[in-house]
Protein backbone atom coordinates (compact mmCIF):
# COMPACT_ATOMS: atom_id res chain seq x y z
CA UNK A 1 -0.87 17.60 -3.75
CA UNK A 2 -2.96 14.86 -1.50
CA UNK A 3 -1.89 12.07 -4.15
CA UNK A 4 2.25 13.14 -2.82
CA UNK A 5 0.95 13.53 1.06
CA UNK A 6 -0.32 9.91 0.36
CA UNK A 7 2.75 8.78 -1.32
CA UNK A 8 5.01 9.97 1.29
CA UNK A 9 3.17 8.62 4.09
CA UNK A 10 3.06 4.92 2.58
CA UNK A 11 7.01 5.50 1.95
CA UNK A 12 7.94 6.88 5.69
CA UNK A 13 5.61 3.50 6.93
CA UNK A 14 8.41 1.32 8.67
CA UNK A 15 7.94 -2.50 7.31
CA UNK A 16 5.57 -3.38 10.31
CA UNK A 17 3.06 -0.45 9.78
CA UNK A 18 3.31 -1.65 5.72
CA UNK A 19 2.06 -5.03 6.54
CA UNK A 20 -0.71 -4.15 8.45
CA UNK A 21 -1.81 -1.08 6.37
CA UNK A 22 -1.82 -4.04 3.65
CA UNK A 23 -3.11 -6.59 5.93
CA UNK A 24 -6.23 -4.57 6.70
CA UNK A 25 -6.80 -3.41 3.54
CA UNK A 26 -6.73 -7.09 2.54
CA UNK A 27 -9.19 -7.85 5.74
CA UNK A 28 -12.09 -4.96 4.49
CA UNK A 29 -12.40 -6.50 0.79
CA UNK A 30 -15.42 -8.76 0.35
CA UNK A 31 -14.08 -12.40 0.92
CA UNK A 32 -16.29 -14.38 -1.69
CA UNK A 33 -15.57 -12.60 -4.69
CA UNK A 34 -12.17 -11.98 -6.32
CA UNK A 35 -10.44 -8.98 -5.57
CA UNK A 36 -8.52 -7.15 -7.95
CA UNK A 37 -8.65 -3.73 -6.71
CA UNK A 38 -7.32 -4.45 -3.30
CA UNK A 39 -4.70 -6.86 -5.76
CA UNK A 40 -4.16 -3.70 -7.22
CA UNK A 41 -3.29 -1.63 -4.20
CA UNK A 42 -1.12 -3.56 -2.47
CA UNK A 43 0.75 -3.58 -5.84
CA UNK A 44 0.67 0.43 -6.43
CA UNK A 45 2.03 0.46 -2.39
CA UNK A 46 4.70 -1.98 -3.06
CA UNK A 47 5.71 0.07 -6.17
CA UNK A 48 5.23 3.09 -3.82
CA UNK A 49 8.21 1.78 -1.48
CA UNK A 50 10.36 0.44 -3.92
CA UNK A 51 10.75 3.70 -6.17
CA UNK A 52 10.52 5.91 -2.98
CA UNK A 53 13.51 3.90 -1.20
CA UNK A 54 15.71 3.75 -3.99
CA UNK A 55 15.69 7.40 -4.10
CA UNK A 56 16.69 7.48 -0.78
């Protein structure tokens, strides 16, 4: 239930609220080390959007 509340807030996100929800979450990863995870996210929200608008 929270993981579709999560999903269909990321996919009702207009394309400037997208880039900063990405922007920050780029921003609050430690900068010296490599980081996959937030690699990872921004992936799982572009996937996110791109299934979520083609259903539209």
């Amino acid at each position: 239930m929270e993981r579709r509340k999560i999903i269909d807030y990321i996919a009702a996100l207009d394309d400037g609220e997208y880039r900063t929800l990405l922007s920050e979450a780029r921003n609050t990863a430690p900068p010296p080390r490599p980081r996959p995870g937030v690699d990872r996210l921004a992936q799982a929200f572009d996937d996110i959007r791109t299934a979520e608008q083609g259903r539209k």
